[in-house]
Every structure is written in C-alpha cells, then in structure tokens.
Protein backbone atom coordinates (compact mmCIF):
# COMPACT_ATOMS: atom_id res chain seq x y z
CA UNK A 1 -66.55 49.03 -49.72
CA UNK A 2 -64.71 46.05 -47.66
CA UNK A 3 -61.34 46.63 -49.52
CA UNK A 4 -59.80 46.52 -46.35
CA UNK A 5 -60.39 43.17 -45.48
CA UNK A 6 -59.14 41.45 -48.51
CA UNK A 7 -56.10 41.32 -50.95
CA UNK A 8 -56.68 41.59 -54.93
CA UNK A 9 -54.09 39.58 -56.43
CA UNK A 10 -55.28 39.67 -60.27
CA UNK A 11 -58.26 38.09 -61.24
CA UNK A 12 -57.92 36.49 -57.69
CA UNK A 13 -59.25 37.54 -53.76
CA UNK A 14 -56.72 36.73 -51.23
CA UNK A 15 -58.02 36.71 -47.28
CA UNK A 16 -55.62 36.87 -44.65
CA UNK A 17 -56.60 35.48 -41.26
CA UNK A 18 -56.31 38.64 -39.70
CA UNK A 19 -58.57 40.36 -42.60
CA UNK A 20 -60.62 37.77 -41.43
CA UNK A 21 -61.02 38.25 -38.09
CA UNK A 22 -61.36 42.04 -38.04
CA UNK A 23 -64.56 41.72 -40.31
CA UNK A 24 -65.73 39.45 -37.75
CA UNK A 25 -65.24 41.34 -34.95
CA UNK A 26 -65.27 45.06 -36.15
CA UNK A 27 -68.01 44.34 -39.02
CA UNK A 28 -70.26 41.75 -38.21
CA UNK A 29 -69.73 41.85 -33.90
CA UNK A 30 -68.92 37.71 -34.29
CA UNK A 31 -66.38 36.65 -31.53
CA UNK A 32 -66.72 33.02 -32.42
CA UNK A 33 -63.27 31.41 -31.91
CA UNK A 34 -62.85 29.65 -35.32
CA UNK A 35 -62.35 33.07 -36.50
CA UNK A 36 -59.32 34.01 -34.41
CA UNK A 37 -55.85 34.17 -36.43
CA UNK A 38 -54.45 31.32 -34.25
CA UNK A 39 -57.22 29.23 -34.11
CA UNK A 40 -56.79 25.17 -35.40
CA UNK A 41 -59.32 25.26 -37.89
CA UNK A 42 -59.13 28.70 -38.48
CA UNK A 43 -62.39 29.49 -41.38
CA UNK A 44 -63.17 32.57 -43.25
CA UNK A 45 -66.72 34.29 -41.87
CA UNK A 46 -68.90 33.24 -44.58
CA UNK A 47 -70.51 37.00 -44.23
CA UNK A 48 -67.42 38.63 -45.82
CA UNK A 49 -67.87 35.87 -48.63
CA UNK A 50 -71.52 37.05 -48.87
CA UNK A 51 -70.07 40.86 -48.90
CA UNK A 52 -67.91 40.30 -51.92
CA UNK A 53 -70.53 38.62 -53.85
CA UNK A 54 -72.97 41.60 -53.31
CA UNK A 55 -70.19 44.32 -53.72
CA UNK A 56 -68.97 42.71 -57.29
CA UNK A 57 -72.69 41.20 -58.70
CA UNK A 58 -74.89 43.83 -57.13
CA UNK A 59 -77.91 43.47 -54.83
CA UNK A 60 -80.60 41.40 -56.32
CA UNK A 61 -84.52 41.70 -55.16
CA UNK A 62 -84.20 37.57 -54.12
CA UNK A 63 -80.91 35.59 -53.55
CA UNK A 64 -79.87 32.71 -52.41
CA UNK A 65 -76.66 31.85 -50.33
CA UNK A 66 -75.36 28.30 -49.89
CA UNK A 67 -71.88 27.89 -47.99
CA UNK A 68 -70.73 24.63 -49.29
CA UNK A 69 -66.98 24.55 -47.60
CA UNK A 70 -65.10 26.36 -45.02
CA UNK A 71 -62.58 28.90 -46.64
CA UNK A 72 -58.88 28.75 -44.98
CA UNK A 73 -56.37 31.71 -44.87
CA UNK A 74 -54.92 32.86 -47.85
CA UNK A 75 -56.82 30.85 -50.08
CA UNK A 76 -56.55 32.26 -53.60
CA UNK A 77 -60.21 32.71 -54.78
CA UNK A 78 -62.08 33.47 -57.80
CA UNK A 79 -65.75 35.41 -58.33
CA UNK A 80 -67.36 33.98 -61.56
CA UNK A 81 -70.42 33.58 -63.21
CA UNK A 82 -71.44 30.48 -64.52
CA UNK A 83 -73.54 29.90 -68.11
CA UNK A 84 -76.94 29.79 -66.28
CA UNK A 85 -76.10 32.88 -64.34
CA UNK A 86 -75.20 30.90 -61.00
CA UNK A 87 -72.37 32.88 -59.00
CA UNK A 88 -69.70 30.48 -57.82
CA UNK A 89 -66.58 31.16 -55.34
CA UNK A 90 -64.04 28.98 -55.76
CA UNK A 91 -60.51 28.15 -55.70
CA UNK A 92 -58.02 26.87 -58.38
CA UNK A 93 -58.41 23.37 -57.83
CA UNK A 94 -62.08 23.97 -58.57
CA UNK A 95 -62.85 23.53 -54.71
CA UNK A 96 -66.39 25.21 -54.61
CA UNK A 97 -67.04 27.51 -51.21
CA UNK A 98 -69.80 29.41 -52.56
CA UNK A 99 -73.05 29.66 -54.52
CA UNK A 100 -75.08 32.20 -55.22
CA UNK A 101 -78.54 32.38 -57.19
CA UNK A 102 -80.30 35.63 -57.97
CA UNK A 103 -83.44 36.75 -59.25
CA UNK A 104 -85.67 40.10 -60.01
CA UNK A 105 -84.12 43.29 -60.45
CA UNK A 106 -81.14 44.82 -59.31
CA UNK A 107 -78.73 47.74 -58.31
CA UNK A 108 -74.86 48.40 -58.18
CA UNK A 109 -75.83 51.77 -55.97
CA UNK A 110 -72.87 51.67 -53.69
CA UNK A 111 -74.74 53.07 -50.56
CA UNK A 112 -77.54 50.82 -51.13
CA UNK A 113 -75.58 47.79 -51.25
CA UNK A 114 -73.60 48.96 -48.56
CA UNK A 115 -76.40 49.79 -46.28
CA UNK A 116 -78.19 46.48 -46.50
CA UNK A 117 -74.54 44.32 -46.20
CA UNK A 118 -73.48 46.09 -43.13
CA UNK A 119 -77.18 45.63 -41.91
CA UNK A 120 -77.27 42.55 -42.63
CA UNK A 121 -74.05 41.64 -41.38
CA UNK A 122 -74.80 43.33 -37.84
CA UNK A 123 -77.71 40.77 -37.49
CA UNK A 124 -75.95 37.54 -38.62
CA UNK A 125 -73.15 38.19 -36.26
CA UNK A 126 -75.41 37.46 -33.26
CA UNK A 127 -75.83 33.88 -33.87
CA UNK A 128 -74.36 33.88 -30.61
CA UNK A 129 -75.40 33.60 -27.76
CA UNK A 130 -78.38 36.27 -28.79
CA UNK A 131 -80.19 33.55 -30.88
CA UNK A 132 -78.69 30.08 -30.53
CA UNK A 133 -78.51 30.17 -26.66
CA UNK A 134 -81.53 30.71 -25.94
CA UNK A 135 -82.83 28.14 -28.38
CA UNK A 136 -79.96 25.57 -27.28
CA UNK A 137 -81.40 26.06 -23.75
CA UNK A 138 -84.66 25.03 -24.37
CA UNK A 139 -84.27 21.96 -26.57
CA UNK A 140 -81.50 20.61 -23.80
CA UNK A 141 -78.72 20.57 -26.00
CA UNK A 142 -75.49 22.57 -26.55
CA UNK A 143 -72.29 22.02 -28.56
CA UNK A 144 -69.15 20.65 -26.89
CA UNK A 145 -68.18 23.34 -24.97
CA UNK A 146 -64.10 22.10 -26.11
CA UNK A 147 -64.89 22.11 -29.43
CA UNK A 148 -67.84 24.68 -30.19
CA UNK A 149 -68.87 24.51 -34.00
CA UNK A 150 -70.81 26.55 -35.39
CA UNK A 151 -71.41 25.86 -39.53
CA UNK A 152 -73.37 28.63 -41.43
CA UNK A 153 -74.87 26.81 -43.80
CA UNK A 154 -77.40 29.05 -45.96
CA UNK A 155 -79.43 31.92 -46.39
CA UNK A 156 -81.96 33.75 -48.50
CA UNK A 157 -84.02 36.79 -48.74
CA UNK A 158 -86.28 38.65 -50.72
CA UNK A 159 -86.77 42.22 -51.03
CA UNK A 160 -89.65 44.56 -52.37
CA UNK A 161 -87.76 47.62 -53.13
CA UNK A 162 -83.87 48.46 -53.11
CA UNK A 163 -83.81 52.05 -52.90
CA UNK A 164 -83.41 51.75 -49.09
CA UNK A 165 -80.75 53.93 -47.71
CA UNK A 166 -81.22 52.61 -43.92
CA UNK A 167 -82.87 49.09 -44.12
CA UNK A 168 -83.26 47.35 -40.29
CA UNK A 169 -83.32 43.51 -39.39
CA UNK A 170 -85.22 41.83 -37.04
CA UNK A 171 -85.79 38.73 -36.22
CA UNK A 172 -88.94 37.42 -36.37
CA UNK A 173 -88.80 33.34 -35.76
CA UNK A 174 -86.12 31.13 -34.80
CA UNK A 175 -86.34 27.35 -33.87
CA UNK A 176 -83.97 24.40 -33.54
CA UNK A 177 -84.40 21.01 -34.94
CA UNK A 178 -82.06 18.05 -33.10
CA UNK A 179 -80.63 15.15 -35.11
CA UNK A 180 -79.16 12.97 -32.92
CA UNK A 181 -75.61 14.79 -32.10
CA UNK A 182 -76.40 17.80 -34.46
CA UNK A 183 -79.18 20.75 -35.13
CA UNK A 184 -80.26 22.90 -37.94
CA UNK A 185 -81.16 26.20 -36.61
CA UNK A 186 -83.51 28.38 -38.28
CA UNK A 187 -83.45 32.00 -38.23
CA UNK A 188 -86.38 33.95 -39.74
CA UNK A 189 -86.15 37.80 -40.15
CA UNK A 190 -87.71 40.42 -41.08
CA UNK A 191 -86.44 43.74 -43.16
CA UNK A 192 -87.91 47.22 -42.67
CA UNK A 193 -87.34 51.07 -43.53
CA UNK A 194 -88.58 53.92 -41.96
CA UNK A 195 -91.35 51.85 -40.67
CA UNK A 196 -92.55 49.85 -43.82
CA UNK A 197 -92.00 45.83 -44.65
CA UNK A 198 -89.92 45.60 -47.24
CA UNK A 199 -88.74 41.99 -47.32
CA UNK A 200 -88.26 39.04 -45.82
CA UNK A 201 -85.50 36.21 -45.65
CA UNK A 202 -83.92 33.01 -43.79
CA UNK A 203 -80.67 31.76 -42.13
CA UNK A 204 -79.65 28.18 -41.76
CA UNK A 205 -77.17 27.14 -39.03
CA UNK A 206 -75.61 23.99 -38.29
CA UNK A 207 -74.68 22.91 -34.67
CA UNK A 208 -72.83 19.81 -34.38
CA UNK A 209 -71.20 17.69 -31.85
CA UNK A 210 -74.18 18.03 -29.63
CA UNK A 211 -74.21 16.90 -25.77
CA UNK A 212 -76.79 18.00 -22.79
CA UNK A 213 -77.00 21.45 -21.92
CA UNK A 214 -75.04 22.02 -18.94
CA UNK A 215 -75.83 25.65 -17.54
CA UNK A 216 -72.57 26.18 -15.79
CA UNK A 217 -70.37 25.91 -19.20
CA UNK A 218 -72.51 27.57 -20.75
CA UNK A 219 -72.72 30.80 -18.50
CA UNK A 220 -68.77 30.30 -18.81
CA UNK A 221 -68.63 30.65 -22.71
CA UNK A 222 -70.99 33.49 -22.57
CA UNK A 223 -69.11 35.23 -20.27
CA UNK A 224 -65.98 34.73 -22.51
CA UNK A 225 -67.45 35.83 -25.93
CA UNK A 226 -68.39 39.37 -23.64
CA UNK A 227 -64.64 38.92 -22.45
CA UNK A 228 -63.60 38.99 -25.81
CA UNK A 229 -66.06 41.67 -26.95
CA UNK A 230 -64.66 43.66 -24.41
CA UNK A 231 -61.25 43.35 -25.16
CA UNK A 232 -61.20 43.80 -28.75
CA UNK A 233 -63.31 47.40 -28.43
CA UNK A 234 -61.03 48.70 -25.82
CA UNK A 235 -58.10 47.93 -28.45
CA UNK A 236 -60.33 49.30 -31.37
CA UNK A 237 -60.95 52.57 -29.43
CA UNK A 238 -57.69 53.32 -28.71
C-alpha cells in the first residue's frame, strides 16, 4: 500500500529522506521542517513507521504505539515480533525506534487497513498549527520559533468493529500540560462510520524548548507552513 515510500532491501526497510518527506507532505499533509530532505536533524515521520507496522502485522481491535527514537535517512530497519508478541522496529545495532502492542481480533483486509491508515494519517498530520496552536496560545507558551520541535511520542486506539471501509477522525479533547521548558500534549479522538462510534484512541506529543508565546512569530510560522503547503501542491498538481 505505501511501497512507494520505502526501499525493501531483504529482510530489511530502507527510507530515503525524500520517501520521507513525500509521505509527510502528500500522505499525512505534515509540513513540519524536520521532515524536509535538507533539514539538520532530518527524522523519519513516525506515521509512515506506524503504516508499515499495520500494513505487515495487520490492524488489531486495540494497539498501542510508542516512538522511542527518531529514525534518520537510510537507516536499515527490521519488522519483528518478539516471544511475547510485542512488535519491535529496530536497526542492526539493536537501536529500538518502535514498539507496538496489540490486542483483540484482527484483519489483513487490504482496503480496511488502508482506509483507517490513510484516515488516520490525515488527522495526525495536523498537529500543526490545527491542534497545538491553539492550545500553545492559551497556556502562554510556544517552542523556539529557531528551533521548533515537535516529538511524537505515543498513541493508542481501540476499535469496535474493523469492517469499516470509510472510518472518519475527529477530535474530541486536546489539552497541554507545561513542565518547565517542555509540554505533553494530549490529543483525544474519536472514530466513526457512516454515522456510528466505533472507537476511540489517544495521541501524545512532546513540545520542548519552551519560551513565552509571542503572537508575531507565531503568525510568521503559520504563515510559512501555508507557504509551504502551497508550494508543494502546486508542484504535486503539475
């Protein structure tokens, strides 16, 4: 399903930066800078991670997602199952990026899993500004506008059914807990289908390098993530 935006090299995944960045931008709508080709600490969007797990282990009624270390470019990495049934991403050194727990029942329906990745996908990619800005605001706090980072930290979610062909995400809470010079931001969301509940689940964010919210920067970085947007659709059209 996301064969584009990685290389099989054996029993090994290989992701180029700009693999990379197109899921971010074409996939998941994410324009954060750390997931440019070029950029200094240039990370792998943990939601292609999470896309890979789903598309080789299948889609579980209740899993849970913790992102343990930024992934560079071109980092050789391997999809296994541990003894207890944990799934682990890792690298040859043993380097641990990933770790996934699962319970319930499951499918390997292509469509299905495919339907609830990209939909799920679509909503993480808004961390910002749709949900963090407006939670940033409030609590008087932003990250340093030179140095903007972002860490996606975990998720979760549980699901009644998995027959849905066209699941939707909403979310349904969000808040923002300060720590001195970082936050853990909360997302809360709901999943529906044609109209019914059908599950539930959570996203943890970490903002770090925190300093007083200054309105003027952060109209500027707003405007330059929809600069960006912009840019990259007019090139995708063509």
């Amino acid at each position: 399903m996301f064969e584009d935006f990685y290389t099989q090299d054996g029993d090994q995944v290989v992701i180029s930066a700009i693999q990379a960045s197109r899921f971010a931008k074409g996939v998941a709508g994410d324009y954060n800078p750390i997931h440019n080709p070029d950029a200094r600490r240039f990370c792998v969007p943990g939601d292609l991670l999470f896309a890979l797990v789903l598309e080789r282990f299948g889609l579980w009624q209740q899993m849970e997602f913790r992102f343990t270390n930024m992934v560079g470019a071109d980092t050789p990495l391997r999809f296994h199952e541990t003894d207890d049934g944990v799934v682990q991403v890792c690298d040859d050194q043993g380097k641990c990026y990933l770790t996934a727990t699962r319970s319930g029942e499951v499918t390997h329906d292509a469509a299905a899993i495919d339907a609830f990745t990209r939909c799920y996908v679509a909503f993480s990619g808004k961390n910002f500004p749709h949900y963090l800005k407006p939670l940033m605001e409030t609590q008087g706090v932003m990250f340093n506008p030179k140095r903007p980072l972002v860490i996606y930290d975990s998720m979760g979610f549980r699901l009644e059914r998995l027959d849905t062909r066209a699941p939707g995400l909403e979310l349904a809470d969000s808040s923002l807990s300060v720590h001195g010079k970082r936050a853990d931001a909360r997302l809360e969301f709901s999943i529906n289908s044609g109209g019914q509940a059908v599950g539930v689940g959570s996203k943890k964010l970490v903002v770090s390098g925190l300093c007083d919210y200054d309105s003027a920067q952060m109209d500027a970085i707003v405007a330059e993530f929809y600069r960006l947007k912009a840019a990259y659709e007019e090139v995708a059209d063509v």
